[in-house]
Protein backbone atom coordinates (compact mmCIF):
# COMPACT_ATOMS: atom_id res chain seq x y z
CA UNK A 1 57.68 -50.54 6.63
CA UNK A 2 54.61 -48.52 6.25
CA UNK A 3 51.68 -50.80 6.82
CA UNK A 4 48.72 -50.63 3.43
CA UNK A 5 46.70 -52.57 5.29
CA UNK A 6 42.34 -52.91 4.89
CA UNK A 7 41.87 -50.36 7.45
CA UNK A 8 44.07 -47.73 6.03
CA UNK A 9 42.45 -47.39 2.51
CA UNK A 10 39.30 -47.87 4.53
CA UNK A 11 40.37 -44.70 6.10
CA UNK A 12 41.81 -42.48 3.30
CA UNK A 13 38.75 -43.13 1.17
CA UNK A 14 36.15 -42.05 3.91
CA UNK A 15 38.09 -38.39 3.94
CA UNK A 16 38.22 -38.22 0.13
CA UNK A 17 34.36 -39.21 0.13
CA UNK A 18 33.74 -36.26 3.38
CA UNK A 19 36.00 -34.00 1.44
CA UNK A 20 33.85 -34.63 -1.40
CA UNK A 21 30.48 -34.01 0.04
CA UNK A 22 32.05 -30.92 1.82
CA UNK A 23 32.99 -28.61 -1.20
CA UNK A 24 30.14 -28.18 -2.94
CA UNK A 25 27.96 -27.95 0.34
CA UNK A 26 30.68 -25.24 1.24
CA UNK A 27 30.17 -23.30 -2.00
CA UNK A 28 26.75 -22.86 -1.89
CA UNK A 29 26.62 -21.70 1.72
CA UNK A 30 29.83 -20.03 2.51
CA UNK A 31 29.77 -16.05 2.26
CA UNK A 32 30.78 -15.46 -1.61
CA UNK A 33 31.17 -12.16 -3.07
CA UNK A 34 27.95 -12.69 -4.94
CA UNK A 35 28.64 -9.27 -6.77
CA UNK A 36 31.46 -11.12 -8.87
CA UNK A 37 29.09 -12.96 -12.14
CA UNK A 38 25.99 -10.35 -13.03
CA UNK A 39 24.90 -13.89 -14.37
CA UNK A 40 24.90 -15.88 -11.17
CA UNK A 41 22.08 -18.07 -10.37
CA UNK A 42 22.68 -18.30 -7.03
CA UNK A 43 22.28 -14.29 -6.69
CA UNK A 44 18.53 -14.13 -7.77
CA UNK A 45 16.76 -9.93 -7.17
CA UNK A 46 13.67 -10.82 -8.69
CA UNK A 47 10.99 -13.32 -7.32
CA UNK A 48 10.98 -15.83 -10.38
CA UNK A 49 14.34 -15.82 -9.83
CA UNK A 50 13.45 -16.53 -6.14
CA UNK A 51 11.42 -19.01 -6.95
CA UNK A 52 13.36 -21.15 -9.27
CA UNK A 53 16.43 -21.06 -7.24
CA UNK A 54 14.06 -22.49 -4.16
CA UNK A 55 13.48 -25.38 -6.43
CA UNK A 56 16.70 -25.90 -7.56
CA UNK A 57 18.10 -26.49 -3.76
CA UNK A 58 15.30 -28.79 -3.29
CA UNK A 59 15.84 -31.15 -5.94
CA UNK A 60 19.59 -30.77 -5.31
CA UNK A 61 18.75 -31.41 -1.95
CA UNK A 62 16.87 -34.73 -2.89
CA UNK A 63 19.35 -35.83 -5.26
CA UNK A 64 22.19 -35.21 -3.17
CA UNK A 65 20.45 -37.65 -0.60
CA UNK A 66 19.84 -40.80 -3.20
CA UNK A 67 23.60 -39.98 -3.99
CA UNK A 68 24.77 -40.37 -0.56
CA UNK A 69 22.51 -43.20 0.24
CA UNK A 70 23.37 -45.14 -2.84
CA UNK A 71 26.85 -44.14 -2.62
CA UNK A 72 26.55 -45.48 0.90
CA UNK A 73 25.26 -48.51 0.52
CA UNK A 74 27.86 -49.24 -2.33
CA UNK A 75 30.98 -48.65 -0.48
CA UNK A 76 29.06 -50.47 2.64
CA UNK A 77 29.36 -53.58 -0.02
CA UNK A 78 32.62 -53.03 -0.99
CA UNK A 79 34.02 -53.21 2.57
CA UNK A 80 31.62 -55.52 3.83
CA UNK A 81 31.72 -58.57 1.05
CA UNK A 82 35.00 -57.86 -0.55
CA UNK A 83 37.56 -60.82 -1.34
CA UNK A 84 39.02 -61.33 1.75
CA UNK A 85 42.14 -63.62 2.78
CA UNK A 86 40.23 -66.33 4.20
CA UNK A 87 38.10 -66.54 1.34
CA UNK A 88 37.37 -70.67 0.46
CA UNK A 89 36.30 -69.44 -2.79
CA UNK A 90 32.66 -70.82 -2.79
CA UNK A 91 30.45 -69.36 -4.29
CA UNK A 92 27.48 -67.30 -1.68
CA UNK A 93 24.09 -68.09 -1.39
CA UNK A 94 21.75 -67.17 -4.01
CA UNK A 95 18.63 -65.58 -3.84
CA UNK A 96 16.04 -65.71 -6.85
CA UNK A 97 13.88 -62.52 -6.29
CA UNK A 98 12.45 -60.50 -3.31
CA UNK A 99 8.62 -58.97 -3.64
CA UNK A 100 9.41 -56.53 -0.53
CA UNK A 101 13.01 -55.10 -2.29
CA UNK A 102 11.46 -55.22 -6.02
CA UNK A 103 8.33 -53.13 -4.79
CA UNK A 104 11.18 -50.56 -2.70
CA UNK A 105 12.97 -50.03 -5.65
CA UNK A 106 9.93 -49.62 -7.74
CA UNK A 107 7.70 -47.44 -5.47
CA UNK A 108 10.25 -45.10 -3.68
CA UNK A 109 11.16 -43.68 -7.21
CA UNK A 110 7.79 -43.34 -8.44
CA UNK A 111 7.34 -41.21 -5.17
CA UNK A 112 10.61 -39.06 -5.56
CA UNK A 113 9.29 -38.20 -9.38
CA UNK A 114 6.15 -37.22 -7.95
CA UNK A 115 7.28 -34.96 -5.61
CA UNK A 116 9.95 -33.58 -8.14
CA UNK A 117 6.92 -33.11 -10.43
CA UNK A 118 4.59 -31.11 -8.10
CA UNK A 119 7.28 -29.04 -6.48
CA UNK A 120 8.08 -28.06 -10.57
CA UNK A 121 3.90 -27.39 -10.87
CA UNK A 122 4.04 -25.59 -8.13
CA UNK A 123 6.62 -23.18 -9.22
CA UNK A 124 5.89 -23.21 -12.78
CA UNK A 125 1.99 -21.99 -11.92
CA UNK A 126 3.31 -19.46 -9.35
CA UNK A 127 5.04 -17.14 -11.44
CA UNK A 128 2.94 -17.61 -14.94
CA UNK A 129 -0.09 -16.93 -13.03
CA UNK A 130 0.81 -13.72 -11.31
CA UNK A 131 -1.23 -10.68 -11.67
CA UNK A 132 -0.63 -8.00 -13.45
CA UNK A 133 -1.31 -4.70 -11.07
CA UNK A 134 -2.22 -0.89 -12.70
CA UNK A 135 1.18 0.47 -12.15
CA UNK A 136 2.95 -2.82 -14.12
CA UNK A 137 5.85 -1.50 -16.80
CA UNK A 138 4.63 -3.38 -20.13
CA UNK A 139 7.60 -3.83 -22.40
CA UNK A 140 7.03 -6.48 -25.84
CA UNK A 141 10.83 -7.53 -26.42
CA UNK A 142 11.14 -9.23 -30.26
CA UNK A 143 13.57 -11.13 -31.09
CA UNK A 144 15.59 -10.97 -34.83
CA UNK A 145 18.86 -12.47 -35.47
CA UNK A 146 20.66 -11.18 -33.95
CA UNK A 147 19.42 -8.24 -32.03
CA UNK A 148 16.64 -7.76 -29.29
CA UNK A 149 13.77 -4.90 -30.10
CA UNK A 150 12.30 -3.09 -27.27
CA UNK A 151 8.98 -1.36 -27.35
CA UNK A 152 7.31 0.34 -24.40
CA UNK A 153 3.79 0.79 -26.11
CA UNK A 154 2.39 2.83 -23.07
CA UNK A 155 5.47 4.84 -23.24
CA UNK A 156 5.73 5.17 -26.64
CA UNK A 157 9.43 4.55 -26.84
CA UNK A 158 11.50 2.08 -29.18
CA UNK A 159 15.19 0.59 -28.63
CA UNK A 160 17.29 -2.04 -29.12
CA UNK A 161 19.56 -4.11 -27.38
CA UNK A 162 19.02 -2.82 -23.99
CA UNK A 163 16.06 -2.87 -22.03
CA UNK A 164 15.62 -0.56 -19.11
CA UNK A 165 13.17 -1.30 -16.18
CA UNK A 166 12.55 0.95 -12.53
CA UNK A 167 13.77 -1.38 -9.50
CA UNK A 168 10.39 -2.66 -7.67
CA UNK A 169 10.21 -1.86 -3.74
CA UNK A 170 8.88 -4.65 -2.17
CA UNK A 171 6.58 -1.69 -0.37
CA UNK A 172 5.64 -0.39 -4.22
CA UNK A 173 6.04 -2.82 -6.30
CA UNK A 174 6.90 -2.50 -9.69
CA UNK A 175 6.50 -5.21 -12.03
CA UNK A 176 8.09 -5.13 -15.70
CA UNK A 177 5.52 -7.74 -17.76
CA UNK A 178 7.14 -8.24 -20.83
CA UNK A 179 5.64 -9.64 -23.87
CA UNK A 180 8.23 -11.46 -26.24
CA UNK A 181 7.72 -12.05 -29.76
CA UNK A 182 9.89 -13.18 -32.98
CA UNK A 183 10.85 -11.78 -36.43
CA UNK A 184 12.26 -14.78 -37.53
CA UNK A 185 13.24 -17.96 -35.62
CA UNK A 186 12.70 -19.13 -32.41
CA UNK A 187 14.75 -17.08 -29.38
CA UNK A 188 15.41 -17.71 -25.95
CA UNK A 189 15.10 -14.56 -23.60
CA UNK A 190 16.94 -15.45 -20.28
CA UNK A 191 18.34 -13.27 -17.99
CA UNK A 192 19.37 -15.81 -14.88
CA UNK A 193 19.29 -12.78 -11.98
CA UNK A 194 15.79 -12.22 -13.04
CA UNK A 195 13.54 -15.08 -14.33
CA UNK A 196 14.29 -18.40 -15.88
CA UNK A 197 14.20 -19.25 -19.85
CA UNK A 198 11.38 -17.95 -21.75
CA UNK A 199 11.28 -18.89 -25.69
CA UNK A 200 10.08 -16.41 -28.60
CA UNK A 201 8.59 -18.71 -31.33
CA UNK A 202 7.22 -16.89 -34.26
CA UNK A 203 3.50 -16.51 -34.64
CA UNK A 204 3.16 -17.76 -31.14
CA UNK A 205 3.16 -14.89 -27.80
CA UNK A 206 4.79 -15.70 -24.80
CA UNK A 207 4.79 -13.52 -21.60
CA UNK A 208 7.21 -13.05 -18.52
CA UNK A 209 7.83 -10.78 -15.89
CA UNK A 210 10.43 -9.18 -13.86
CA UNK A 211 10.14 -7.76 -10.35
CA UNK A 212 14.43 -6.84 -10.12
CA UNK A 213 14.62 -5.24 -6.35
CA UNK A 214 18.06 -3.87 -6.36
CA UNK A 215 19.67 -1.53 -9.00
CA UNK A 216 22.36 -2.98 -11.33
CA UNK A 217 23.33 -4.35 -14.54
CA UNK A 218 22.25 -7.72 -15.27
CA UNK A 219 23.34 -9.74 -17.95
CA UNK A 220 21.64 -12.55 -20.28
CA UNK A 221 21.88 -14.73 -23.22
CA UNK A 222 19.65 -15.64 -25.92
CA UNK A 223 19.91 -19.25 -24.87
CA UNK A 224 17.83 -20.97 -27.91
CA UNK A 225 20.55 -21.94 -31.00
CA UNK A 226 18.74 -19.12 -33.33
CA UNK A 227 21.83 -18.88 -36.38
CA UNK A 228 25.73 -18.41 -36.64
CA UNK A 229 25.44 -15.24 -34.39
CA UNK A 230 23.79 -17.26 -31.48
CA UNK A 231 26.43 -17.01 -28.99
CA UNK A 232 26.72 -12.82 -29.42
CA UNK A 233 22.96 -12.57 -29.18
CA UNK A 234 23.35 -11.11 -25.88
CA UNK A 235 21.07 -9.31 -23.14
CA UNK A 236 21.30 -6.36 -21.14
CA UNK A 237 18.88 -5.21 -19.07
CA UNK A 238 19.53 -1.50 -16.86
CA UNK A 239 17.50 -1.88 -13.98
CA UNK A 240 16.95 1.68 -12.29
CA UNK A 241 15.43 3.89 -9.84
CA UNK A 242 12.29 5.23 -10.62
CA UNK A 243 13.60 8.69 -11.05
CA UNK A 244 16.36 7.46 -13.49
CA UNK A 245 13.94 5.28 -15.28
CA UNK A 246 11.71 8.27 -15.75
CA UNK A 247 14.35 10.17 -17.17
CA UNK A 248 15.39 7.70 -19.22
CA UNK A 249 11.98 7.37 -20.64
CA UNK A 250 11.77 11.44 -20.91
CA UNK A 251 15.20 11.16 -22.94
CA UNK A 252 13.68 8.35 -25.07
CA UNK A 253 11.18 9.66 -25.88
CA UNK A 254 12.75 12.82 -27.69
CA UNK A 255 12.96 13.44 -31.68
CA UNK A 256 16.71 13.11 -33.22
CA UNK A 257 17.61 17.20 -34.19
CA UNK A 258 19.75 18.11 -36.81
CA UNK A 259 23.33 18.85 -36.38
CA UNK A 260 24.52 21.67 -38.65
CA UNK A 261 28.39 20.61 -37.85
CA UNK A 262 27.32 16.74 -39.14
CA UNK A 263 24.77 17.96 -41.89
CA UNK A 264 27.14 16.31 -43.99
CA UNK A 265 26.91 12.81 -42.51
CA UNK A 266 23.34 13.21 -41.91
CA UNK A 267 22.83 14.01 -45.70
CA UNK A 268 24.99 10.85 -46.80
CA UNK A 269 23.24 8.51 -44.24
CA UNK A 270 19.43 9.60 -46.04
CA UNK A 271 20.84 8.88 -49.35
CA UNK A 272 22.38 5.47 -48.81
CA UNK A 273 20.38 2.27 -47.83
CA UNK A 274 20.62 2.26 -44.33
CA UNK A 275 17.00 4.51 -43.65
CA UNK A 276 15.41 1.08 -45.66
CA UNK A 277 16.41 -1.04 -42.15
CA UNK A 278 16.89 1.72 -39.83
CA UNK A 279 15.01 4.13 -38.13
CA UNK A 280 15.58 8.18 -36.89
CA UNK A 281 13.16 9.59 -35.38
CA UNK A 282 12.24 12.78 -37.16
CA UNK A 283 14.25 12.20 -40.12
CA UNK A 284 13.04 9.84 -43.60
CA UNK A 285 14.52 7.64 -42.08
CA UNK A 286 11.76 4.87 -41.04
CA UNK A 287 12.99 1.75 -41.37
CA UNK A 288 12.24 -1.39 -38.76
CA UNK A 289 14.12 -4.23 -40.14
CA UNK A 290 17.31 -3.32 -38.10
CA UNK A 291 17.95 -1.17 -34.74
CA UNK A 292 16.38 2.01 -34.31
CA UNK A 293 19.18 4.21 -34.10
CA UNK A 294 17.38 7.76 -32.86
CA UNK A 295 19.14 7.78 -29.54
CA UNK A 296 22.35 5.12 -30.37
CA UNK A 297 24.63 6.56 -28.69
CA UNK A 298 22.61 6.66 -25.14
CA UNK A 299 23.21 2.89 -25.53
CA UNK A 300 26.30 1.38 -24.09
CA UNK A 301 27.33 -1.22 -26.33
CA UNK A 302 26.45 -2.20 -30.41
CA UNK A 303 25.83 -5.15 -32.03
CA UNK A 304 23.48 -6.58 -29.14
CA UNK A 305 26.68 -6.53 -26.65
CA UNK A 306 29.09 -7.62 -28.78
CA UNK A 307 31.77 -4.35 -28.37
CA UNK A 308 31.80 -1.29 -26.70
CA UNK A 309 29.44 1.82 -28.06
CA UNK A 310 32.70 3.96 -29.14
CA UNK A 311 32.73 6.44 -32.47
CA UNK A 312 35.84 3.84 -33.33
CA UNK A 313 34.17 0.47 -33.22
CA UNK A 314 31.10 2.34 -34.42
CA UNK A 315 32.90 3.29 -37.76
CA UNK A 316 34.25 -0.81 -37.80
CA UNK A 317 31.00 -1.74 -37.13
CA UNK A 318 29.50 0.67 -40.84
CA UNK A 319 32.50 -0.31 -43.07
CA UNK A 320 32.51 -3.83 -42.25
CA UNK A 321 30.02 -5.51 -39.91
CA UNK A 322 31.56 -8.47 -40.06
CA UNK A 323 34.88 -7.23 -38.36
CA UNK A 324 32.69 -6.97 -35.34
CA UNK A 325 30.13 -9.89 -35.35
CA UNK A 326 30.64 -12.25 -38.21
CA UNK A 327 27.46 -13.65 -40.23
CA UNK A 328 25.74 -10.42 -39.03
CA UNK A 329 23.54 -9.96 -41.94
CA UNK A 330 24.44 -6.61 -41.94
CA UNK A 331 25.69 -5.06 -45.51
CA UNK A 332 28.56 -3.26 -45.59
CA UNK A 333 27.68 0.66 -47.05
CA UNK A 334 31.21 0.68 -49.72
CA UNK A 335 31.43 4.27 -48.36
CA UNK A 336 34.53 6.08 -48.98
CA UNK A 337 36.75 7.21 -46.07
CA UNK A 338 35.61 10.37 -45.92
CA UNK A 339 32.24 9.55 -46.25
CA UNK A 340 32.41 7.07 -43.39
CA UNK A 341 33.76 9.67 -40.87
CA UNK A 342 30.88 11.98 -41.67
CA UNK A 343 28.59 9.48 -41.40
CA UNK A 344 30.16 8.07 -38.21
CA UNK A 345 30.23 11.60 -36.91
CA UNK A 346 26.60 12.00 -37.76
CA UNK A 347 25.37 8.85 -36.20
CA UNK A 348 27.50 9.91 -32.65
CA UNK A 349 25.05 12.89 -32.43
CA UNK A 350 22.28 10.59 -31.88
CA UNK A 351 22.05 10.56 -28.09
């Protein structure tokens, strides 16, 4: 008969508490392919993102240790003053207060909150104090529902949806300082690879900055509830070698030409309502309530991330926005078919 005595449950619940401990210790410092979430916060490239993962593992560290103490101490109890056998059911001594465990349990938290809060200080002062060298990248990024706005005032460039910084060699460094601002509501502008969460409140600047030191595609999330479109309010940000980035910028920076083939579509798009929210660079078309669509299709995806940048989804996305990203705000144009593939075909000249 298999014996169930004290001493084996004893037993089986000190490996389920090791195993416990073990995993997550295990999957935060066993060799991961990192390169598997562009969103991992364990993965930081930039120094905020440095930074705030340092303080993470700190207070993980602390916590961890009141967890295993107090989680110590409890099963210590359990084993130690359980029911046992021999018990003449009496009832144990009583003991009306202790000044030595009342002041333990009052000042040892007090402490841990303390150094919680000055390890946050510290970090928190670190990275909003920074500053700002000659050769920084200045970038304001404004938030709308639901699209990001990119301007490069010193470059004189415009975009949307995707922001595009040089990698910063910790020899050169390259700091992106990026100024974010709101059209409407208040935004969240997190990218977790890079920096932490930085809101955009209307009528009220906020500033971050970047220092990414490998190449790559890193991806973000308007994480402030900013309307029904919330969750597709998402961020990309192309970080690239200086030589790309300058030819980015050099691209950019480039007037929209005229088509003959699409003079057609180009004709239909300047008579219909979409130059009031967009603008084309070189065109009538001037708007700045919606994307700026001079170079569109450079960009990888529409809709701030929400599908692929194809002449298909781009034609979806003009005949009804909503098929795409629902509650977009977006009116649809009531273009006829043929009208919508020369407009389409226009707007996929715009690279």
């Amino acid at each position: 008969m298999q014996n169930r005595g004290p001493s084996n449950w004893k037993m089986r619940f000190a490996v389920q508490l090791i195993v416990l401990l073990y995993l997550p210790v295990a999957a935060l410092a066993g060799p991961a392919d990192r390169s598997i979430s562009p969103t991992n916060i364990f993965a930081p490239v930039s120094t905020p993102a440095h930074s705030i993962l340092g303080l993470s593992l700190f207070v993980l560290a602390v916590t961890a240790a009141i967890f295993v103490i107090v989680f110590s101490l409890l099963v210590y109890c359990v084993a130690r003053f359980g029911k046992r056998a021999d018990d003449d059911g009496r009832e144990p001594p009583q003991v009306y207060g202790s000044t030595q465990v009342e002041l333990a349990w009052t000042v040892i938290p007090i402490l841990i909150v303390v150094v919680l809060f000055m390890a946050t200080a510290r970090v928190i002062a670190s990275i909003q104090k920074a500053a700002r060298p000659a050769n920084a990248i200045q970038v304001i990024a404004i938030g709308h529902q639901f699209w990001w706005e990119y301007r490069y005032p010193g470059l004189k460039v415009v975009t949307a949806n995707e922001l595009h910084v040089p990698v910063s060699d910790p020899a050169h460094p390259t700091p992106t300082f990026i100024t974010l601002l709101s059209a409407d509501t208040d935004h969240s502008f997190w990218v977790p690879r890079l920096a932490g969460k930085t809101d955009l409140i209307p009528n009220h600047p906020n500033t971050m900055w970047i220092d990414p030191q490998q190449t790559g595609l890193y991806l973000g999330q308007c994480a402030q509830y900013c309307g029904t479109q919330h969750a597709k309010m998402l961020l990309r940000v192309y970080v690239q070698s200086r030589e790309e980035f300058n030819r980015w910028i050099e691209e950019q920076s480039q007037v929209a030409h005229a088509n003959p083939p699409v003079s057609e579509g180009q004709r239909i798009f300047k008579a219909t309502a979409c130059i009031n929210c967009h603008g084309v660079t070189g065109t009538v078309a001037d708007g700045s309530f919606g994307p700026d669509l001079t170079h569109l299709m450079s960009r990888e995806t529409i809709a701030s991330g929400a599908a692929p940048n194809t002449p298909e989804n781009l034609r979806l996305w003009i005949q009804n926005p909503d098929a795409i990203k629902p509650g977009s705000k977006m009116p649809a144009m009531g273009l006829s078919d043929q009208e919508l593939d020369a407009v389409t075909a226009y707007l996929a000249t715009l690279r």
